[in-house]
Structures are given as C-alpha cells and as structure tokens.
Protein backbone atom coordinates (compact mmCIF):
# COMPACT_ATOMS: atom_id res chain seq x y z
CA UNK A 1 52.35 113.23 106.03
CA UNK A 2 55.15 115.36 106.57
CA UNK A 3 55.97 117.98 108.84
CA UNK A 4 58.43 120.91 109.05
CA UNK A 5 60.02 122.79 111.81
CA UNK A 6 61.97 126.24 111.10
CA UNK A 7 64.36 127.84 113.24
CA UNK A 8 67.24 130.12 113.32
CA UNK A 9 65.25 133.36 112.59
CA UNK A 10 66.02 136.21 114.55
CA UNK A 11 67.21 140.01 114.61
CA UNK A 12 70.07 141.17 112.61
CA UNK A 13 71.54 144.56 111.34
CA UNK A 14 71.03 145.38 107.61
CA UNK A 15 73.83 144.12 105.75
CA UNK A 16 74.10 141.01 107.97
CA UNK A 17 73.66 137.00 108.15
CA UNK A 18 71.12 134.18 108.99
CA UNK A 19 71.25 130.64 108.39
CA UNK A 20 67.67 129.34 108.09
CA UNK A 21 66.86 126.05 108.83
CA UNK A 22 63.84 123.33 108.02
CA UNK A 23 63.63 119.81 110.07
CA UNK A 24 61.23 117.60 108.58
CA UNK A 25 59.81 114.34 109.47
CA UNK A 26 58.35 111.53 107.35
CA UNK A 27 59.78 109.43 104.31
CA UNK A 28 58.35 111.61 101.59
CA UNK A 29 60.68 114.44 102.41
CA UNK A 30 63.59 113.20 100.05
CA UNK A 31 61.00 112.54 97.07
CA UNK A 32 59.63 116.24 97.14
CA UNK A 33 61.38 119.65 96.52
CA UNK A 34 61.69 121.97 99.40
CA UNK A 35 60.76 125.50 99.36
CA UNK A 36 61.01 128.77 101.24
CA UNK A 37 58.58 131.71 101.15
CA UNK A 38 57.95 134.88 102.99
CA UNK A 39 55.55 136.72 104.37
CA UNK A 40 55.94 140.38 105.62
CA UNK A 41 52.77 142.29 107.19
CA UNK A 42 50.10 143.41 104.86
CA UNK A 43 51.71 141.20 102.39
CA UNK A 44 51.01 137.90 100.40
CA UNK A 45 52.94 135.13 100.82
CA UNK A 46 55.68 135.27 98.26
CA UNK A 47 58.35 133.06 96.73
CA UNK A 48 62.04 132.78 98.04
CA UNK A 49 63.72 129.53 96.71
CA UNK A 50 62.91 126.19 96.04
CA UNK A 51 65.35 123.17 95.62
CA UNK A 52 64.54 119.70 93.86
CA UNK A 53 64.26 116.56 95.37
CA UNK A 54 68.10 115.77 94.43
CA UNK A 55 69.22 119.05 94.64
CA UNK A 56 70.64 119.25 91.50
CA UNK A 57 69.03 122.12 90.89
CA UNK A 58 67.43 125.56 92.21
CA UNK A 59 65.56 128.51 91.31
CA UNK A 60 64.92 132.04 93.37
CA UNK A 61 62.72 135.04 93.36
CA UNK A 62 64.63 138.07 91.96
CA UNK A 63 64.89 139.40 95.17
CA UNK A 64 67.15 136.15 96.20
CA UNK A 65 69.17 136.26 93.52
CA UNK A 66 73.02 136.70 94.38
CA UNK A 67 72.21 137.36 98.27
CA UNK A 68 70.55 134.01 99.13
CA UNK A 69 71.71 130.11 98.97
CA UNK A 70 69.03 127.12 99.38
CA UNK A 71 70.60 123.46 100.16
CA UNK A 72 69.11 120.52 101.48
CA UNK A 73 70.58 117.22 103.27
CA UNK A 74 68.18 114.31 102.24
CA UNK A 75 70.10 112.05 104.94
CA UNK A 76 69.20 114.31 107.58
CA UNK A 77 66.05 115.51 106.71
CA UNK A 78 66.82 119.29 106.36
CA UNK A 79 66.76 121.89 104.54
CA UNK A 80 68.26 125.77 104.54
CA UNK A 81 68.68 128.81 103.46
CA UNK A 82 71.58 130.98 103.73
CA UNK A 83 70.84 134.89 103.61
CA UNK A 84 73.40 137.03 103.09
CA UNK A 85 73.76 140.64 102.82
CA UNK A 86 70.29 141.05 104.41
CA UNK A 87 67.89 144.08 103.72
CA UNK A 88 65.20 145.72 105.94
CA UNK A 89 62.73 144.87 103.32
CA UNK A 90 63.95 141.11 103.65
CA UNK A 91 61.80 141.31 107.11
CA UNK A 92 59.39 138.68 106.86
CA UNK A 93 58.24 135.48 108.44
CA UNK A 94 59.83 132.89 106.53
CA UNK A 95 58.08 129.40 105.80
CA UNK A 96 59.37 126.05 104.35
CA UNK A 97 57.60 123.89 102.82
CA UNK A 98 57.14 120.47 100.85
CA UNK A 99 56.22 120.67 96.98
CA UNK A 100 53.97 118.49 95.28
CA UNK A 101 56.35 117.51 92.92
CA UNK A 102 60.06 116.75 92.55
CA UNK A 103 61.22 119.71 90.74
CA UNK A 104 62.58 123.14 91.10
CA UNK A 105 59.65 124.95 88.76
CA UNK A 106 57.76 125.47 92.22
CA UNK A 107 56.76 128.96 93.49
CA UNK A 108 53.38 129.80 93.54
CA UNK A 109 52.26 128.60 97.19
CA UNK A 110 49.54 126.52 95.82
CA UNK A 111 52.07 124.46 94.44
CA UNK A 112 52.84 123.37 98.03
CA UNK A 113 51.35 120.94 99.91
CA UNK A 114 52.83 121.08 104.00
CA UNK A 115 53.86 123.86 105.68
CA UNK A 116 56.44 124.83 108.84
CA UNK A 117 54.65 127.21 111.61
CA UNK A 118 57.80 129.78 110.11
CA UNK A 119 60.29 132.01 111.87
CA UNK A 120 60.76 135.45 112.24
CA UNK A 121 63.20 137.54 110.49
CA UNK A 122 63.74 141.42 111.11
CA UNK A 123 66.07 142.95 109.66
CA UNK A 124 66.73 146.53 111.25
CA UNK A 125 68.35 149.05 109.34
C-alpha cells in the first residue's frame, strides 16, 4: 500500500513558477515509477510526466516538453515537478501517482495503481 500527498499548488500569473510536490509513504515507493497527471474541468485525466524507479530516466506529454522538470528523491520518499513558464491552459488539478511498473513508458492512467487527493493549479492570464 502506498499513499501520496501533493502540495504546493496554488495561483500564479501566466508566465510564472510552481514547484509541485508528492510525499509518499510505504516501502514500494522506490521500486515503482512516479507520475503526474492533470485534470482540468470537463476534461479527462491526462498525462504530464512520469519518472522511473531510479530516475535515470523520464518521459512528458508534449505539452511538458521544455517548460516542465520531474525528479524524485527515493531517500525521502518524494517526488516533484517543476513548472516553468506556466500557461492558463496549464490550469488543472494535478495528481501523482505510483506506476505498476518500474519504468518511464507509463502514461495512460490505467497504468497507475495509487493515487494523491491532487492540488490545484490556476494559472491566470
């Protein structure tokens, strides 16, 4: 069993910052990649990042690409995700959550087994 605790979503100005973060507890965190997905309104749930067990590698949505950085600290049991350069359409509620597998190929939510309660992001323009 593992579970997940987000935090540092919030309200920030388009072209702005948030550092993301994901607490888990239990032993199986370090053997798992992490992921992050997003929600908006009216929307699926849709692929952000995901990082492998080891983090020796990642992999982001399109939308990610160049803007956002996924890392994860298997001592501590975290993991997070730097946004950068934010966009209004980046408004979501964002999720992290544990794989069922060790690698970065990840991004289709069924692929996921445990789930944070997510935080907020809003990203005015």
């Amino acid at each position: 069993q593992v579970e997940l605790v987000e935090s540092g979503g919030g309200l920030v100005q388009a072209g702005g910052s948030l550092r993301l973060s994901c607490a888990a507890s239990g032993r199986a965190f370090v053997s798992y990649a992490m992921g992050w997905f997003r929600q908006a309104p009216g929307k699926e749930r849709e692929f952000v990042a995901v990082i492998s067990w080891s983090a020796s590698s990642t992999n982001y949505a399109n939308s990610a690409k160049g803007r956002f950085t996924i890392s994860r600290d298997n001592a501590k049991n975290t993991v997070t995700l730097r946004m950068d350069s934010l966009k209004p359409e980046d408004t979501a509620v964002y999720y992290c959550a544990t794989a069922r597998g060790a690698s970065s190929t990840y991004t289709h939510p069924h692929d996921y087994k445990y789930w944070g309660q997510g935080t907020q992001v809003i990203v005015s323009s």
